[in-house]
PDB file of N, CA and C in Angstrom:
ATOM      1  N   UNK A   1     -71.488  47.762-222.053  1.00  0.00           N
ATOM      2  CA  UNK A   1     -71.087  46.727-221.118  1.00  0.00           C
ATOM      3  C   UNK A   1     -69.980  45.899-221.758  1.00  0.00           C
ATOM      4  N   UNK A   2     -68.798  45.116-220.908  1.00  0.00           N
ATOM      5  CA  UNK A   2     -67.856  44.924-221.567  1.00  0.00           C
ATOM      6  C   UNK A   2     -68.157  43.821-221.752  1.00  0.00           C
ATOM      7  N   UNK A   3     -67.759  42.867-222.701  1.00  0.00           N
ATOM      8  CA  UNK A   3     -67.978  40.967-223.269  1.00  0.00           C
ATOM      9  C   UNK A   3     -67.496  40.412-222.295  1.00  0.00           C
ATOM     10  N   UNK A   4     -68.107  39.284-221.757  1.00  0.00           N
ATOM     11  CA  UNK A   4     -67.543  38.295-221.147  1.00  0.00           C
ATOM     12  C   UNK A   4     -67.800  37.046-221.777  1.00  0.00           C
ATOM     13  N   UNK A   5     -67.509  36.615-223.242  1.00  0.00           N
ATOM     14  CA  UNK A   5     -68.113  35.790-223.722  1.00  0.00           C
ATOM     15  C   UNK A   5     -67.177  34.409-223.463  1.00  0.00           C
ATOM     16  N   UNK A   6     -65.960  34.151-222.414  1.00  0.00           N
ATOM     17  CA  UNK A   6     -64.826  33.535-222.622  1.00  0.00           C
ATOM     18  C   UNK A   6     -65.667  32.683-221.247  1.00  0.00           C
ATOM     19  N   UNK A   7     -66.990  33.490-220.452  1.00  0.00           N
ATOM     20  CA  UNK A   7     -67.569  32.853-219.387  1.00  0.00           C
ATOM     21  C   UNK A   7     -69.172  32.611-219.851  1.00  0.00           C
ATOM     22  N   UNK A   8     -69.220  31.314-220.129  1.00  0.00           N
ATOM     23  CA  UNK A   8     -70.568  31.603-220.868  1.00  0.00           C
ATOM     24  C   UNK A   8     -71.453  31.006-220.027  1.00  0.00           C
ATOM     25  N   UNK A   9     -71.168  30.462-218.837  1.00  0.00           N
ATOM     26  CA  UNK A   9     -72.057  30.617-217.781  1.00  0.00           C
ATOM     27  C   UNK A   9     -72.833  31.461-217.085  1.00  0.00           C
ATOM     28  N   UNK A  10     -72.263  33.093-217.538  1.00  0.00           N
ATOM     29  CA  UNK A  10     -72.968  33.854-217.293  1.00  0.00           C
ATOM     30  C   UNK A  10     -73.868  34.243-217.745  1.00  0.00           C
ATOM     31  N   UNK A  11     -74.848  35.225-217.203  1.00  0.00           N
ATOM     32  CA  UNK A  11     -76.039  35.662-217.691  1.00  0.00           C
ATOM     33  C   UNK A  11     -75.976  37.177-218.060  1.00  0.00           C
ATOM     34  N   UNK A  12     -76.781  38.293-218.730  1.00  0.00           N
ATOM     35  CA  UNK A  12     -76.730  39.248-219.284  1.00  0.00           C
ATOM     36  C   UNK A  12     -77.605  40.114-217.493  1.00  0.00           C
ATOM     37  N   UNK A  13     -77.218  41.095-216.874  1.00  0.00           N
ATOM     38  CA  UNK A  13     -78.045  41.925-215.573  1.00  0.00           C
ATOM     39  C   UNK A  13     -78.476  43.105-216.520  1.00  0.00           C
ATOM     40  N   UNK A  14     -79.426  43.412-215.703  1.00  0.00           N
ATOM     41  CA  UNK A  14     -79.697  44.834-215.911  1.00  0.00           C
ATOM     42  C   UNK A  14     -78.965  45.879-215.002  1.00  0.00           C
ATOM     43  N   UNK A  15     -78.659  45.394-213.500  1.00  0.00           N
ATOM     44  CA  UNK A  15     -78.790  46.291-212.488  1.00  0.00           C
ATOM     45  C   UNK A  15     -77.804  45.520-211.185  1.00  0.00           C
ATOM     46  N   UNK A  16     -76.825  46.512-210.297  1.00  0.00           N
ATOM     47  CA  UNK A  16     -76.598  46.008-209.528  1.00  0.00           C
ATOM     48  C   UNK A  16     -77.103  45.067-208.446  1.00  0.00           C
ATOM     49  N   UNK A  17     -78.252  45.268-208.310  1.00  0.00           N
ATOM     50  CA  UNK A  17     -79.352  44.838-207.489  1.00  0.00           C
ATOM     51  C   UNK A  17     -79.502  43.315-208.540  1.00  0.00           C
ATOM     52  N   UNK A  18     -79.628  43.109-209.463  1.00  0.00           N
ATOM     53  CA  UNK A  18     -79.594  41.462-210.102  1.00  0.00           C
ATOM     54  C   UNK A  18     -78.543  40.550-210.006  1.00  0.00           C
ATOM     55  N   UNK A  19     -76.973  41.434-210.142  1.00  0.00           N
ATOM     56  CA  UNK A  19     -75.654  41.025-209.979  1.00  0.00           C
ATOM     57  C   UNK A  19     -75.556  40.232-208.303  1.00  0.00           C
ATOM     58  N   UNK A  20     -76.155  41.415-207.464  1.00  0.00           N
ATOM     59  CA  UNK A  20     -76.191  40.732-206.230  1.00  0.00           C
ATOM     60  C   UNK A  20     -76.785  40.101-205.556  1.00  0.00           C
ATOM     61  N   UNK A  21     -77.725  39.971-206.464  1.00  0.00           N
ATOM     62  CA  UNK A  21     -78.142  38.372-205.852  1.00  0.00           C
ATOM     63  C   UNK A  21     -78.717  37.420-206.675  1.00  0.00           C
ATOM     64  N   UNK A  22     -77.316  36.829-207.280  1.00  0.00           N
ATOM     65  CA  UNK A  22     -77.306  36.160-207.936  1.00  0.00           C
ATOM     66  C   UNK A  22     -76.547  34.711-207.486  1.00  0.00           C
ATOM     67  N   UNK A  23     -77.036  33.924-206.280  1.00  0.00           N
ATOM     68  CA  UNK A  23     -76.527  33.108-206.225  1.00  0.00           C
ATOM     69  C   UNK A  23     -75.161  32.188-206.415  1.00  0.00           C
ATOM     70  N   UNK A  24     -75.082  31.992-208.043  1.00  0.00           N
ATOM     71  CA  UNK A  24     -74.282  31.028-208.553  1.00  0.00           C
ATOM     72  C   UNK A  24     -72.577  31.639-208.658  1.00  0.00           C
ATOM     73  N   UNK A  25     -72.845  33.581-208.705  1.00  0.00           N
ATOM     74  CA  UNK A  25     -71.768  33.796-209.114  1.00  0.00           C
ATOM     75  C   UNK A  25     -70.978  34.167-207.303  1.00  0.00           C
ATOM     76  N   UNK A  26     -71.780  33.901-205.955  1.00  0.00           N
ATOM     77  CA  UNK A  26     -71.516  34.226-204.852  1.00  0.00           C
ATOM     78  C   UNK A  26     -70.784  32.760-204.504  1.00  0.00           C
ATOM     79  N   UNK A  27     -71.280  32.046-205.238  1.00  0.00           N
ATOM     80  CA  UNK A  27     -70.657  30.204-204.977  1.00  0.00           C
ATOM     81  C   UNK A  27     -69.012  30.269-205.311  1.00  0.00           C
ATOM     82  N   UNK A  28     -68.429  31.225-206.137  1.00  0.00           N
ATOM     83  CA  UNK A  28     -67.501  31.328-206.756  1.00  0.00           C
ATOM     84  C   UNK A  28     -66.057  32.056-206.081  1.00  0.00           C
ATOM     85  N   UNK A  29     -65.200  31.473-205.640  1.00  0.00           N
ATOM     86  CA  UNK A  29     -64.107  32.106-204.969  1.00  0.00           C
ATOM     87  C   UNK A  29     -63.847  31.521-203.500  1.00  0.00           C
ATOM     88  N   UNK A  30     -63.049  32.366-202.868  1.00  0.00           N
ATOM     89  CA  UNK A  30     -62.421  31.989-201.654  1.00  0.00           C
ATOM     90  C   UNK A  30     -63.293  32.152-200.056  1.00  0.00           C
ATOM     91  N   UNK A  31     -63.048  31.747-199.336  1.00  0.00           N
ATOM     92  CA  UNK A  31     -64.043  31.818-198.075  1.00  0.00           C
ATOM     93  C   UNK A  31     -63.259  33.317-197.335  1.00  0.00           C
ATOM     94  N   UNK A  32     -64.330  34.101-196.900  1.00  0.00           N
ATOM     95  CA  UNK A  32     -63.974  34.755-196.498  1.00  0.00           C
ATOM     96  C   UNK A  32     -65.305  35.231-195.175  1.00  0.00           C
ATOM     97  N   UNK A  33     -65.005  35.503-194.064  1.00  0.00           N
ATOM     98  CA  UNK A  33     -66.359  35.817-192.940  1.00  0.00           C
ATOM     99  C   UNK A  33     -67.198  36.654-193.248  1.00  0.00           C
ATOM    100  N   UNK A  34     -68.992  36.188-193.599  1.00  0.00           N
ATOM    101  CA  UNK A  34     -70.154  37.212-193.460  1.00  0.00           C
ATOM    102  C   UNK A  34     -69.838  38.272-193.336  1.00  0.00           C
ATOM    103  N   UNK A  35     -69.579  38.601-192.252  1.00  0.00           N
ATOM    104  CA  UNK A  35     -69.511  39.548-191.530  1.00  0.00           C
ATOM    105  C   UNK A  35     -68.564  40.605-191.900  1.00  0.00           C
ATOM    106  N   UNK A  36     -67.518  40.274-192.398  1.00  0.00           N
ATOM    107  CA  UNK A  36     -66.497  41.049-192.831  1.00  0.00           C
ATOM    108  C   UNK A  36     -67.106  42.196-194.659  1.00  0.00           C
ATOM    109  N   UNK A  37     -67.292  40.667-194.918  1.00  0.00           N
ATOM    110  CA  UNK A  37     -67.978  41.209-196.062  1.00  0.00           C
ATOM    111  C   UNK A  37     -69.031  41.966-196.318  1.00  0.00           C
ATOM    112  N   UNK A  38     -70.084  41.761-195.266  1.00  0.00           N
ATOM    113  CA  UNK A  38     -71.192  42.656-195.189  1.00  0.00           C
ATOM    114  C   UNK A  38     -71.415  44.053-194.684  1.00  0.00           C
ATOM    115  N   UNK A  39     -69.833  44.157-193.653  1.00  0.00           N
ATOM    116  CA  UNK A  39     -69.470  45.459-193.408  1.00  0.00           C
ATOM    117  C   UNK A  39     -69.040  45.980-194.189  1.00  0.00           C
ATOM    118  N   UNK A  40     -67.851  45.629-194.850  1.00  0.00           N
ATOM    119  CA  UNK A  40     -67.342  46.203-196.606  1.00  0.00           C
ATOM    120  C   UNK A  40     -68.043  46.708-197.482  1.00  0.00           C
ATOM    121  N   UNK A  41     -69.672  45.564-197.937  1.00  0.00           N
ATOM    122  CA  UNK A  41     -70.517  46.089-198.642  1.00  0.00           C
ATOM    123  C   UNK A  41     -71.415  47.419-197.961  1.00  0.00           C
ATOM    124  N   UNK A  42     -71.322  47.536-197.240  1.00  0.00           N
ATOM    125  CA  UNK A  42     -72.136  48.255-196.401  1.00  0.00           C
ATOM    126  C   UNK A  42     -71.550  49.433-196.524  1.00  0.00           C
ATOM    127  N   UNK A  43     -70.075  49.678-195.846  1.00  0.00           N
ATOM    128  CA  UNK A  43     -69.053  51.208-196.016  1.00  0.00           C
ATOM    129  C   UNK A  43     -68.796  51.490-197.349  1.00  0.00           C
ATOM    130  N   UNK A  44     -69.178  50.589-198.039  1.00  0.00           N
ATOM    131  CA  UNK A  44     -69.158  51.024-199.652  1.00  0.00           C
ATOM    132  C   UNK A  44     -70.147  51.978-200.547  1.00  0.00           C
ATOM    133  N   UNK A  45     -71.420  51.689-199.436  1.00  0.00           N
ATOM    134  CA  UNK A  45     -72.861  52.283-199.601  1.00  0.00           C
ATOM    135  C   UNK A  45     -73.293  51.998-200.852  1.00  0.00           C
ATOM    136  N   UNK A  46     -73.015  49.981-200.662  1.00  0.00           N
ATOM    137  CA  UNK A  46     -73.991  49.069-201.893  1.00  0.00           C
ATOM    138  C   UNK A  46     -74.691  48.196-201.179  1.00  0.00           C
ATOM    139  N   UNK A  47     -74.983  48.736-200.367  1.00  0.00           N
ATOM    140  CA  UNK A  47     -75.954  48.198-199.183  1.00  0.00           C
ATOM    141  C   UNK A  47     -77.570  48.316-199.889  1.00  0.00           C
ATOM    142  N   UNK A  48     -77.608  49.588-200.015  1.00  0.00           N
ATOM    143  CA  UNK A  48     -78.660  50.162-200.646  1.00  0.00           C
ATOM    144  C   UNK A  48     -79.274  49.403-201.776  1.00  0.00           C
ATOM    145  N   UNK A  49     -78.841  48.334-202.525  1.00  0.00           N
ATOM    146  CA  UNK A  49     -78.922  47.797-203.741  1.00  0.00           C
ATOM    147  C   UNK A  49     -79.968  46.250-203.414  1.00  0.00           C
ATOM    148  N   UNK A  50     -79.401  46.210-202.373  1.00  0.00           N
ATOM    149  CA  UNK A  50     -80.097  45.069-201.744  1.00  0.00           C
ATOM    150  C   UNK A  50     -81.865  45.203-201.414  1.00  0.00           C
ATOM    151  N   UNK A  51     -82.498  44.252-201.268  1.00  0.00           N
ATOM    152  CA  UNK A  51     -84.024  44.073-200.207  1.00  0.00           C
ATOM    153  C   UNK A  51     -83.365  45.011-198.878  1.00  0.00           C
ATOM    154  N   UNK A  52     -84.891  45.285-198.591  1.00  0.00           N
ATOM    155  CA  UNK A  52     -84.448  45.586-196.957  1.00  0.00           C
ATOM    156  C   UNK A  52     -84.300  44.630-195.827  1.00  0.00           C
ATOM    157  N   UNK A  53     -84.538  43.390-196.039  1.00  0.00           N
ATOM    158  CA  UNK A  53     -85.014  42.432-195.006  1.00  0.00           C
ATOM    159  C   UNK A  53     -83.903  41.522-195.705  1.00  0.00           C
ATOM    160  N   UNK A  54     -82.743  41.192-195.395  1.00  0.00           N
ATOM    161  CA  UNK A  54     -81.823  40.259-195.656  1.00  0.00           C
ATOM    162  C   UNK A  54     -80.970  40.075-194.554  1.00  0.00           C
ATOM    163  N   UNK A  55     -80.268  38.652-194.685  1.00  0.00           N
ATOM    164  CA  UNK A  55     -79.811  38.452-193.331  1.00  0.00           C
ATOM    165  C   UNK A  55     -78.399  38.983-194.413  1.00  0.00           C
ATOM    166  N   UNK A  56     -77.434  39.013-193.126  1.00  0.00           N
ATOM    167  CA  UNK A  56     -75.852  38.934-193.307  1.00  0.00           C
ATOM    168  C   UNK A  56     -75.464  38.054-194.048  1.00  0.00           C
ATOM    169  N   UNK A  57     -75.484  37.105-194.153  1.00  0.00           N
ATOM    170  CA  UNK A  57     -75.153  35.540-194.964  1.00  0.00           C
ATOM    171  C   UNK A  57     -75.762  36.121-196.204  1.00  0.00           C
ATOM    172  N   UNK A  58     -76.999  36.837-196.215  1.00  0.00           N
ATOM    173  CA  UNK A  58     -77.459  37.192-198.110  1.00  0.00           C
ATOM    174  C   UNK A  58     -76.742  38.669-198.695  1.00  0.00           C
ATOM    175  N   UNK A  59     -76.124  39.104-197.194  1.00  0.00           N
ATOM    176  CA  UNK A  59     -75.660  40.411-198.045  1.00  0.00           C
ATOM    177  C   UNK A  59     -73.870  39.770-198.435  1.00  0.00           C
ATOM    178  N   UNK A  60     -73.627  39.361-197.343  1.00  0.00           N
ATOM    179  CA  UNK A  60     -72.182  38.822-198.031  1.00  0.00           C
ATOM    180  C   UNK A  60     -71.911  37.745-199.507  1.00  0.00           C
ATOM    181  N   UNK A  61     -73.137  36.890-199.366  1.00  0.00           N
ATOM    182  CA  UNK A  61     -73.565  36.095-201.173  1.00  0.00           C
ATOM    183  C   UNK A  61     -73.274  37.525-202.040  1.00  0.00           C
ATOM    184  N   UNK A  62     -74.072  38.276-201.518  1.00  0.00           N
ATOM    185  CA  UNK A  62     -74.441  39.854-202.359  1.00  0.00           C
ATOM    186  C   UNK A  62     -72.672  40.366-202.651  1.00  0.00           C
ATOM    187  N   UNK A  63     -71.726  40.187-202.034  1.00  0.00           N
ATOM    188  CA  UNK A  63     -70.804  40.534-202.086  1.00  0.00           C
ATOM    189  C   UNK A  63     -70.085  40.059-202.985  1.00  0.00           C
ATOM    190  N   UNK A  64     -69.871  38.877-202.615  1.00  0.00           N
ATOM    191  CA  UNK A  64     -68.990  37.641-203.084  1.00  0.00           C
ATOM    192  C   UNK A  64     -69.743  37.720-204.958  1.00  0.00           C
ATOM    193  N   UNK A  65     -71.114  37.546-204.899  1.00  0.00           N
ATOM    194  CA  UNK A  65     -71.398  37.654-206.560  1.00  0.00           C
ATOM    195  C   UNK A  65     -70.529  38.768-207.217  1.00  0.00           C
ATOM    196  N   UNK A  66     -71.084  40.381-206.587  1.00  0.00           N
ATOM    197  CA  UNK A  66     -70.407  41.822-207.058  1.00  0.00           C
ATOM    198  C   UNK A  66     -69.133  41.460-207.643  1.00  0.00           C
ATOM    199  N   UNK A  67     -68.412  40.995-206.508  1.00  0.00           N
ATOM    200  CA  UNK A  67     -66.950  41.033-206.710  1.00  0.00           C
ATOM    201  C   UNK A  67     -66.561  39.891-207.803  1.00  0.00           C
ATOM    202  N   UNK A  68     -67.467  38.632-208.186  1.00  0.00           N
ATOM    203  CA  UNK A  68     -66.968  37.617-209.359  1.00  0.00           C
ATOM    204  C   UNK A  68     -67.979  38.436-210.599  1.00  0.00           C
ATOM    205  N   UNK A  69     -68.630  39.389-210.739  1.00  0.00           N
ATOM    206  CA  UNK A  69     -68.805  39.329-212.082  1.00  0.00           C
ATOM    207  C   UNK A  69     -68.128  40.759-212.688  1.00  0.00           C
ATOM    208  N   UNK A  70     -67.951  41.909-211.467  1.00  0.00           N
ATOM    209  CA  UNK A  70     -66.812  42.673-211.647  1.00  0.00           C
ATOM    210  C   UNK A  70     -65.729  42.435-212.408  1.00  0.00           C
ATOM    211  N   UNK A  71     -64.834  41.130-211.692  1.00  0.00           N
ATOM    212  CA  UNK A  71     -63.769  40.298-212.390  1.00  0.00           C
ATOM    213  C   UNK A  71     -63.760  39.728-213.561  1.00  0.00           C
ATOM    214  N   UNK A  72     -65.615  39.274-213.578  1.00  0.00           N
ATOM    215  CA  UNK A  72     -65.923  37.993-215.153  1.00  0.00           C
ATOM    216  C   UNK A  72     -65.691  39.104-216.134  1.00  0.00           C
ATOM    217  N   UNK A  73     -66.768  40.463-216.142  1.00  0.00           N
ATOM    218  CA  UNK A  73     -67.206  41.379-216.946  1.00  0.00           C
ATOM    219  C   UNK A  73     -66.210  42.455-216.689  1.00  0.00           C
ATOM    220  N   UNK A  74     -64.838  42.046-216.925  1.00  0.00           N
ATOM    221  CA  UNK A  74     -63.369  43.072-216.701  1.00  0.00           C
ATOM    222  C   UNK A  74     -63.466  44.187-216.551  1.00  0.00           C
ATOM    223  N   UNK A  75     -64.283  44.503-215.285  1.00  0.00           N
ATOM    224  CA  UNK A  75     -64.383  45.751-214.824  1.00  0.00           C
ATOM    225  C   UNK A  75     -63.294  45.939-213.791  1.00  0.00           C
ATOM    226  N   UNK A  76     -62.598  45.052-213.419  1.00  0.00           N
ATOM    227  CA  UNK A  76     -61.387  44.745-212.350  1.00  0.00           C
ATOM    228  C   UNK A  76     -60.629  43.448-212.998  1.00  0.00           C
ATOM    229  N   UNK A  77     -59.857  43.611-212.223  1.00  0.00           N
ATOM    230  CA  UNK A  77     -58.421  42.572-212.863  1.00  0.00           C
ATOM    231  C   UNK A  77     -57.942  42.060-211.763  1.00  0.00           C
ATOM    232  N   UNK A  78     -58.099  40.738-211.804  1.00  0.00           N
ATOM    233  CA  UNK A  78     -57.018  40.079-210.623  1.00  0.00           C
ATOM    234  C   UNK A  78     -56.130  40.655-209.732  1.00  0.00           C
ATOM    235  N   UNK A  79     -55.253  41.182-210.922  1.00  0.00           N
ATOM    236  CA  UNK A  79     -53.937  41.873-210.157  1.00  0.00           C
ATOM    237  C   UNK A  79     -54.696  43.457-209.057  1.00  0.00           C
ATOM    238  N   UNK A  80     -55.185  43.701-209.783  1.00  0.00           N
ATOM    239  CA  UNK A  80     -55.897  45.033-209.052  1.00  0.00           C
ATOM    240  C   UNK A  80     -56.745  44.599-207.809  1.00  0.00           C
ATOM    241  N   UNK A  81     -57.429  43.468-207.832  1.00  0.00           N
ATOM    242  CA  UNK A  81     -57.768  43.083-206.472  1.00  0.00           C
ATOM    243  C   UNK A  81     -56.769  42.690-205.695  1.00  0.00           C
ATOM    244  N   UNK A  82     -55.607  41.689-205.988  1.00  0.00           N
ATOM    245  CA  UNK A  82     -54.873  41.357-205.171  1.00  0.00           C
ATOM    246  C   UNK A  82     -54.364  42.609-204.701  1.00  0.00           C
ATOM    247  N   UNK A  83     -53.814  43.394-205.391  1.00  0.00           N
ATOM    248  CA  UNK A  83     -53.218  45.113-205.025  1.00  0.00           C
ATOM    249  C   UNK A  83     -53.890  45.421-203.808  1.00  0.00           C
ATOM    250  N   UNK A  84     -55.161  45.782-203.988  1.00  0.00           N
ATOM    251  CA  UNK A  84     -55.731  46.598-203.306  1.00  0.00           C
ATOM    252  C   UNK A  84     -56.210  45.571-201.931  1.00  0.00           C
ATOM    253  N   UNK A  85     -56.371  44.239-201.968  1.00  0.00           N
ATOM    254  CA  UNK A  85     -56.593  43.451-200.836  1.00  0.00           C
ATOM    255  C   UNK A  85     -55.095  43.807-200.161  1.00  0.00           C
ATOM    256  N   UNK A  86     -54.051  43.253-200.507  1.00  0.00           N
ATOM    257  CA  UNK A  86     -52.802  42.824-200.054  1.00  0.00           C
ATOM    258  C   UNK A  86     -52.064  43.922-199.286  1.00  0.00           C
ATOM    259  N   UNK A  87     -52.825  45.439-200.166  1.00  0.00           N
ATOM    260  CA  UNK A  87     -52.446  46.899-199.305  1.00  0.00           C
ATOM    261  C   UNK A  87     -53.067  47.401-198.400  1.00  0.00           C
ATOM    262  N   UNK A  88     -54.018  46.786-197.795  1.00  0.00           N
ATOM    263  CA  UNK A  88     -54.815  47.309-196.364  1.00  0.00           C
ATOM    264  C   UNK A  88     -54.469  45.833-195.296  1.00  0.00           C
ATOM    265  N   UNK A  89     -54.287  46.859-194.014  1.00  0.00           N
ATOM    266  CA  UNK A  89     -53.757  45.377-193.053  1.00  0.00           C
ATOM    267  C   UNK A  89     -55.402  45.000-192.915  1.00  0.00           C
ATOM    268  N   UNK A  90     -56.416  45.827-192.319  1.00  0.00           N
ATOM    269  CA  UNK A  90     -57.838  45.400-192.177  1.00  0.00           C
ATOM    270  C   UNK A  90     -58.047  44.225-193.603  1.00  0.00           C
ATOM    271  N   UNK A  91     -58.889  43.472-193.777  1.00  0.00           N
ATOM    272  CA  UNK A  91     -59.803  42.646-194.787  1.00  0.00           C
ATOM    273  C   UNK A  91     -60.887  43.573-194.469  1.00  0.00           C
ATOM    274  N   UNK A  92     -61.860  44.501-193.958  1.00  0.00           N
ATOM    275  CA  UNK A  92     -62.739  44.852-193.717  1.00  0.00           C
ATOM    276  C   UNK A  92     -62.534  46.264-194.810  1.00  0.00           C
ATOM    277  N   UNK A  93     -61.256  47.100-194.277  1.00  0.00           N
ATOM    278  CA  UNK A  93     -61.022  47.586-194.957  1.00  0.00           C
ATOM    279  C   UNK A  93     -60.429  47.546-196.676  1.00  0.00           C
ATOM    280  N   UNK A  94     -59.786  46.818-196.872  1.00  0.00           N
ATOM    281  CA  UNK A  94     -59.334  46.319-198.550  1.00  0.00           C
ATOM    282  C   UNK A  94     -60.610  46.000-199.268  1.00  0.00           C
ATOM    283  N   UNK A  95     -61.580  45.110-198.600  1.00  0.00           N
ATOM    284  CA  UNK A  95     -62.825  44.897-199.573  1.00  0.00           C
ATOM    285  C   UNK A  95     -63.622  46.311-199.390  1.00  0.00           C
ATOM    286  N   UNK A  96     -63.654  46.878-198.484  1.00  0.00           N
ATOM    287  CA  UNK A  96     -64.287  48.118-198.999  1.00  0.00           C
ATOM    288  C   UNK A  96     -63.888  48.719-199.999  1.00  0.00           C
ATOM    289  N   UNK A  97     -62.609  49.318-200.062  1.00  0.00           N
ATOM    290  CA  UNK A  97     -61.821  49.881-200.913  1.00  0.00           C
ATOM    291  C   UNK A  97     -61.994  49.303-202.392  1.00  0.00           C
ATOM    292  N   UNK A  98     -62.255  47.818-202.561  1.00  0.00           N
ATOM    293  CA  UNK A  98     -62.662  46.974-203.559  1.00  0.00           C
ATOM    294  C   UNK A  98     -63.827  47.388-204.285  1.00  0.00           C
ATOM    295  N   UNK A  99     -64.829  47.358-203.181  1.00  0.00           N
ATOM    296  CA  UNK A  99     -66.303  47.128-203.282  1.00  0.00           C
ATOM    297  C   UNK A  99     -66.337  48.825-203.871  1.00  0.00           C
ATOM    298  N   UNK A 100     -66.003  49.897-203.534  1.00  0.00           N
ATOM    299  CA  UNK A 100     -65.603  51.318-203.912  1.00  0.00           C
ATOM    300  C   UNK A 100     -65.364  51.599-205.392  1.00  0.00           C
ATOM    301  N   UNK A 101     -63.963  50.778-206.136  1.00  0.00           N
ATOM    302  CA  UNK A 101     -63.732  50.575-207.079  1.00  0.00           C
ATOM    303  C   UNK A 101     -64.852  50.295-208.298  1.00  0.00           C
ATOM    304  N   UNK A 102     -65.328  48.670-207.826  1.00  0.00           N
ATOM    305  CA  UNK A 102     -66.157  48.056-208.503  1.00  0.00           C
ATOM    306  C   UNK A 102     -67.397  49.048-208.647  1.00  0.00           C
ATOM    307  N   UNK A 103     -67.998  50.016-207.625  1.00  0.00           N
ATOM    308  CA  UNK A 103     -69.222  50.442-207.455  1.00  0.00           C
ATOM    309  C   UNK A 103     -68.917  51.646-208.681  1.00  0.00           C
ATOM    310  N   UNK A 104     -67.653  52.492-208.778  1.00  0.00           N
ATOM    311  CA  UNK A 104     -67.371  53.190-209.866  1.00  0.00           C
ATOM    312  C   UNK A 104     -67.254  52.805-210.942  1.00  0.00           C
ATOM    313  N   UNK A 105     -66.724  51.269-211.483  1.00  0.00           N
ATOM    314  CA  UNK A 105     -66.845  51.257-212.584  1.00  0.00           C
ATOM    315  C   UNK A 105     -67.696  50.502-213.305  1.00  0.00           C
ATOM    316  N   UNK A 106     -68.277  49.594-212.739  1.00  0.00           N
ATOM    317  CA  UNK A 106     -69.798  49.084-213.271  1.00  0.00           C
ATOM    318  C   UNK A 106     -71.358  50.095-213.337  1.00  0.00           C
ATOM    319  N   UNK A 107     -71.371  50.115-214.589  1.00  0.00           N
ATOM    320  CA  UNK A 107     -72.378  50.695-214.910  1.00  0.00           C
ATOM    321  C   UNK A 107     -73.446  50.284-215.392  1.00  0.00           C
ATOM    322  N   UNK A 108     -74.872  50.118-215.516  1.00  0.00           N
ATOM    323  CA  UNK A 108     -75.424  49.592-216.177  1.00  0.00           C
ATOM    324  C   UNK A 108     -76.791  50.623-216.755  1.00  0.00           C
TER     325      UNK A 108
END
């Protein structure tokens, strides 16, 4: 797993399923619609990672965490999100494409 020791607010996961739902790191970043996001996570097929019984609002938290500790734990790079957001006209589509990325290179 790569160091993120420059964020020491973070905590050590075992598992995608801890990353995403993790509250504090879903608090983190730009507003973007439930809904958008929860379809993204969903066509990404990190849906699966989740409870079965969650509303939309907990799968998009679920999102929004993925995607800040991806970034914390330099499994992605700024520039590579902006890339890949800034090159799909959809937002539905670019965070998939995101959420795709991230799902390949986080391992645990």
């Amino acid at each position: 797993m790569k160091s993120s020791k420059q964020f020491t607010f973070t905590k050590e996961y075992g598992s995608l399923g801890e990353v995403m739902t993790d509250h504090g790191l879903a608090s983190l970043g730009a507003k973007v619609r439930g809904s958008i996001l929860a379809e993204a996570l969903k066509r990404a097929g990190l849906r699966e990672h989740m409870p079965s019984r969650v509303s939309k609002h907990a799968i998009a938290d679920a999102a929004e965490a993925l995607a800040v500790y991806a970034w914390l734990k330099k499994h992605v790079t700024l520039e590579e999100c902006v890339s890949i957001l800034c090159s799909n006209e959809e937002p539905v589509d670019g965070l998939t494409k995101l959420f795709l990325l991230i799902r390949d290179r986080v391992k645990f």
